[in-house]
Protein backbone atom coordinates (compact mmCIF):
# COMPACT_ATOMS: atom_id res chain seq x y z
CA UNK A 1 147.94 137.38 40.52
CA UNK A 2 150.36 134.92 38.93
CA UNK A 3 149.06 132.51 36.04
CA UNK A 4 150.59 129.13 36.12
CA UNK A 5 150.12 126.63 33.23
CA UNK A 6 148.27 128.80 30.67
CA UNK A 7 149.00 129.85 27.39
CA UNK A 8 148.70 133.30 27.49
CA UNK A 9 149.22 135.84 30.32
CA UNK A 10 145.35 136.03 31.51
CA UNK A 11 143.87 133.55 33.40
CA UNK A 12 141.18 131.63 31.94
CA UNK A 13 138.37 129.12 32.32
CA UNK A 14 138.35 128.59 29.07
CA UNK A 15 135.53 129.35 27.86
CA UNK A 16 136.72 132.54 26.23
CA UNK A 17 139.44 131.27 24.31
CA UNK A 18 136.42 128.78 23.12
CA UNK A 19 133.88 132.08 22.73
CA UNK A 20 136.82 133.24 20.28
CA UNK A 21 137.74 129.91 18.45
CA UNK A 22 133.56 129.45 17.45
CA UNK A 23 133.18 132.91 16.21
CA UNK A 24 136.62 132.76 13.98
CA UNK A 25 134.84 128.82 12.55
CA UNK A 26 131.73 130.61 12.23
CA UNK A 27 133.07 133.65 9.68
CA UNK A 28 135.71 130.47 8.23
CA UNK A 29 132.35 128.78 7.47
CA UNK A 30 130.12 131.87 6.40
CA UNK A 31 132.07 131.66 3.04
CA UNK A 32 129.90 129.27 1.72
CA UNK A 33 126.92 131.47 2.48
CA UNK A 34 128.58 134.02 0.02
CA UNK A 35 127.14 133.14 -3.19
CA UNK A 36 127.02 134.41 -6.68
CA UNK A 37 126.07 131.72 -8.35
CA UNK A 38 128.02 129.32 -10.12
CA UNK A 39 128.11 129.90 -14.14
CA UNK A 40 126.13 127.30 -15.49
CA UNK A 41 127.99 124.73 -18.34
CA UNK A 42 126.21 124.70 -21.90
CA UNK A 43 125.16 121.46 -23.11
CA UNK A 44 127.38 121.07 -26.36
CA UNK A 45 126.62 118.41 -28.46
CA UNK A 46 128.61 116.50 -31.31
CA UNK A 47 128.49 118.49 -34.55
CA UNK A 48 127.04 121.60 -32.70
CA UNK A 49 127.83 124.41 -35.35
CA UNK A 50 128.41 127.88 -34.13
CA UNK A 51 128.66 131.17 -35.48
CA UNK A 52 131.60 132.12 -33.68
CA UNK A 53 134.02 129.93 -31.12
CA UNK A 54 136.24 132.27 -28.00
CA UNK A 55 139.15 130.55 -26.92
CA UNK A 56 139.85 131.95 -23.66
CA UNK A 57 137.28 133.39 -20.90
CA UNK A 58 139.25 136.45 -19.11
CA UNK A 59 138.40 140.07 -19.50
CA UNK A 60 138.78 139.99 -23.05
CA UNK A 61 137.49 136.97 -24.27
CA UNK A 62 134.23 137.33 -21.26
CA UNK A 63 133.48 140.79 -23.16
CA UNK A 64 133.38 139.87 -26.87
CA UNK A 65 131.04 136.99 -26.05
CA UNK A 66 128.65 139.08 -24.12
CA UNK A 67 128.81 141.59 -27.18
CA UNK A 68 128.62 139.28 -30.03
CA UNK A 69 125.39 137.64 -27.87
CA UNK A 70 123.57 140.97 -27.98
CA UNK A 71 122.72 139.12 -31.79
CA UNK A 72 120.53 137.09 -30.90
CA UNK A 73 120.48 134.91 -34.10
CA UNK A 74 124.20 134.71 -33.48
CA UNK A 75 125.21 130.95 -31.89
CA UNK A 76 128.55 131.75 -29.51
CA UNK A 77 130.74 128.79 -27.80
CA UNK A 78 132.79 130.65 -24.88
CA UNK A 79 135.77 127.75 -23.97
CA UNK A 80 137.70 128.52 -20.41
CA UNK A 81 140.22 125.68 -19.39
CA UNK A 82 140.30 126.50 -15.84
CA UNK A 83 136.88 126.81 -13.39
CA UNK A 84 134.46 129.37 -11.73
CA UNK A 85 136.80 131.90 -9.85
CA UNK A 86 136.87 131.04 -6.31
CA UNK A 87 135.78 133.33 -3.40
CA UNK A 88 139.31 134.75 -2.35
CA UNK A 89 139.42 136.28 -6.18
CA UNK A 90 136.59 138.77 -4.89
CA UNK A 91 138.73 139.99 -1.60
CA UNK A 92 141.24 142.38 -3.08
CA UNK A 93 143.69 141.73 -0.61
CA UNK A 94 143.37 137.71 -0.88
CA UNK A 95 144.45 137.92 -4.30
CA UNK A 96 148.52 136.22 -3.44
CA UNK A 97 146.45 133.43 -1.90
CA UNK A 98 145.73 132.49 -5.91
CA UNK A 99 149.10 132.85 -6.74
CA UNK A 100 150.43 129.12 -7.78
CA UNK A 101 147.20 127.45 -7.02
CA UNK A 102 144.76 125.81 -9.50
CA UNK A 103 143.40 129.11 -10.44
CA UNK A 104 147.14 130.26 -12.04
CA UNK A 105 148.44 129.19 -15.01
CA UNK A 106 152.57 129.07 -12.99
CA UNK A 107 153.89 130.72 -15.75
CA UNK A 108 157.73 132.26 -15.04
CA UNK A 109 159.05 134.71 -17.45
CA UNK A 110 162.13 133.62 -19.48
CA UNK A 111 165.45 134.99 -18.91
CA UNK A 112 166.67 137.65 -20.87
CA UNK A 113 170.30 138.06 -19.54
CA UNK A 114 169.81 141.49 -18.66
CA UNK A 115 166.69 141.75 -16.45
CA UNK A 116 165.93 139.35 -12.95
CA UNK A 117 169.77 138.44 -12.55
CA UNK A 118 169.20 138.13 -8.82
CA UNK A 119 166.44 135.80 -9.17
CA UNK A 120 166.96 131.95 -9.60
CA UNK A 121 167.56 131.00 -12.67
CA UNK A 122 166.92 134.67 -13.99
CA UNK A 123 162.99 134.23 -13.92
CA UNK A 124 160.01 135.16 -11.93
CA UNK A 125 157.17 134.19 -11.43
CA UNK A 126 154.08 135.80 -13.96
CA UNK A 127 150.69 134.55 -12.64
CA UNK A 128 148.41 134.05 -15.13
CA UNK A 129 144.98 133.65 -14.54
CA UNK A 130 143.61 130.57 -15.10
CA UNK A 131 139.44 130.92 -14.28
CA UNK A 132 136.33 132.51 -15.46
CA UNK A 133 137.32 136.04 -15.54
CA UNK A 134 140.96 135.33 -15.99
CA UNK A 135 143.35 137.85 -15.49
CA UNK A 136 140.62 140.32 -13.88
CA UNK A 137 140.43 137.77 -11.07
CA UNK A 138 144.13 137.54 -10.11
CA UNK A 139 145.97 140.98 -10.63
CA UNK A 140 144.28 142.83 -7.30
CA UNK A 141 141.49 144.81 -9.40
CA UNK A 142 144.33 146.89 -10.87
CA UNK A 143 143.71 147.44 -14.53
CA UNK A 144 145.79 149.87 -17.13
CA UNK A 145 144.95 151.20 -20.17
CA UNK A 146 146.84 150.54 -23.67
CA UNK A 147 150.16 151.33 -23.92
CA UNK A 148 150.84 154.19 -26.53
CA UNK A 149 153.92 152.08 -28.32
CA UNK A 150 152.37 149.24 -28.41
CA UNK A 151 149.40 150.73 -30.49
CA UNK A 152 152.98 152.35 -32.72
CA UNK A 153 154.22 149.22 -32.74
CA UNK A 154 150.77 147.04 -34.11
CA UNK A 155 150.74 149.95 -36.76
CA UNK A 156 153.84 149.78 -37.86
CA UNK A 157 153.25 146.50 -38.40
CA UNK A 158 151.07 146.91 -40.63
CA UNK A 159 147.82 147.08 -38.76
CA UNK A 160 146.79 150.72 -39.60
CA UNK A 161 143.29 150.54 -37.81
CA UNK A 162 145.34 149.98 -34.59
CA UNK A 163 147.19 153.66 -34.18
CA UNK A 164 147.86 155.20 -31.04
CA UNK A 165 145.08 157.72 -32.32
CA UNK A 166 143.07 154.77 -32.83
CA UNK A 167 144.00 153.20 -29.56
CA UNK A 168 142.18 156.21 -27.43
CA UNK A 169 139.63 155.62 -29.37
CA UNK A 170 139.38 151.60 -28.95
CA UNK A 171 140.41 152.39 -25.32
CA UNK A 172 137.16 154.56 -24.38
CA UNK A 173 135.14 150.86 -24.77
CA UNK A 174 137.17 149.97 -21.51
CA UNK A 175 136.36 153.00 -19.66
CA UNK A 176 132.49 152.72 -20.51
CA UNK A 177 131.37 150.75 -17.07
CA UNK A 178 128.58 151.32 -14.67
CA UNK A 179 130.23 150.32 -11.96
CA UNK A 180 132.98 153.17 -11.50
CA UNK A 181 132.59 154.77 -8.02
CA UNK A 182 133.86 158.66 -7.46
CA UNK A 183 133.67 158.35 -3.87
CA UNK A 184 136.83 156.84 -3.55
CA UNK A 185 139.48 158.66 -6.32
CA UNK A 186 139.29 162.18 -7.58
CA UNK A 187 141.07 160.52 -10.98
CA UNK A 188 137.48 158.96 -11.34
CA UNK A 189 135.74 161.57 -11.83
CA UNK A 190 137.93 162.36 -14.89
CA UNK A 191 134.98 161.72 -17.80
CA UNK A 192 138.01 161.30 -19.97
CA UNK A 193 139.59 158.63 -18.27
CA UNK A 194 136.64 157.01 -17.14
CA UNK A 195 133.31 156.30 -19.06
CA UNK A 196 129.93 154.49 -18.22
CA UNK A 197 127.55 151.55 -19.30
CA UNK A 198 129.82 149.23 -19.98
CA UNK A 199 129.89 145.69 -19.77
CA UNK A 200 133.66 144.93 -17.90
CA UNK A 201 133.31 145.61 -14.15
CA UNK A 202 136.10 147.32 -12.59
């Protein structure tokens, strides 16, 4: 049977090719039906005094604010320049989809004249998140703990409370989270490496 005039090898009424195209629009619109709620704006008024201001809403900055509010006489302002994360920062593979958009600071790293020669201008691109979340919401759910001479380095800088010793010791608040899973890696179910009840999900 030879197909004249078609678009693809199989014959068709169409109404397959249609079947097809309405399911793909149906799970293109079922996005909007995934929802977490937005997080709600704070009314802030003029002269509104608070007991302590966070510059920055990623990983970091999202976890001291939910500590410091465990005080409940303790007034916190969280500030985040970009928005709510959008849906594609949940879908780990989705996450180069963010890359350059309005969630992504567009940073490029500045040539050193040793590293990226093959690159224009010697740079690359660094995405940045730039969203509730930050960081956590652009980098593919990949997170890594301290580095060792970076720890050295803050100490011998004068910061003695911030020693490699001290570092595995400031690093076990990252590994206290409720939401590890040891179905999926034997490295999780390291107690060592990973502990529980934490407030960072990752």
């Amino acid at each position: 049977m030879q197909c004249y005039n078609a678009s693809c090898a199989t014959p068709t009424t169409g109404t397959a090719p249609q079947t097809f195209a309405s399911a793909l629009q149906f799970f293109a619109a079922a996005q909007c039906l995934i929802t977490e709620g937005s997080i709600p704006n704070s009314n802030v008024y003029n002269y509104a005094i608070f007991d302590f201001i966070i510059v920055g809403a990623g990983t970091a900055g999202s976890v001291l604010a939910n500590r410091l509010s465990k005080v409940p006489d303790w007034n916190i302002l969280l500030i985040e320049a970009g928005d709510d994360a959008p849906i594609e920062s949940d879908i780990p593979g989705l996450y180069p989809s963010l890359f350059g958009s309005r969630f992504d600071w567009k940073y490029l790293t500045a040539y050193n004249g040793i590293t990226n020669g093959a690159n224009i201008n010697g740079t690359i691109n660094w995405p940045r998140g730039k969203m509730m979340g930050g960081c956590s919401n652009i980098n593919a759910m990949i997170y890594v703990r301290g580095n060792d001479q970076d720890y050295q380095n803050w100490y011998n800088a004068g910061n003695t409370e911030w020693s490699v010793e001290d570092g595995f010791r400031i690093s076990s608040y990252w590994y206290k989270n409720p939401y590890q899973s040891s179905k999926y890696d034997s490295f999780q179910n390291n107690e060592w490496l990973f502990r529980k009840n934490g407030v960072a999900t990752m």
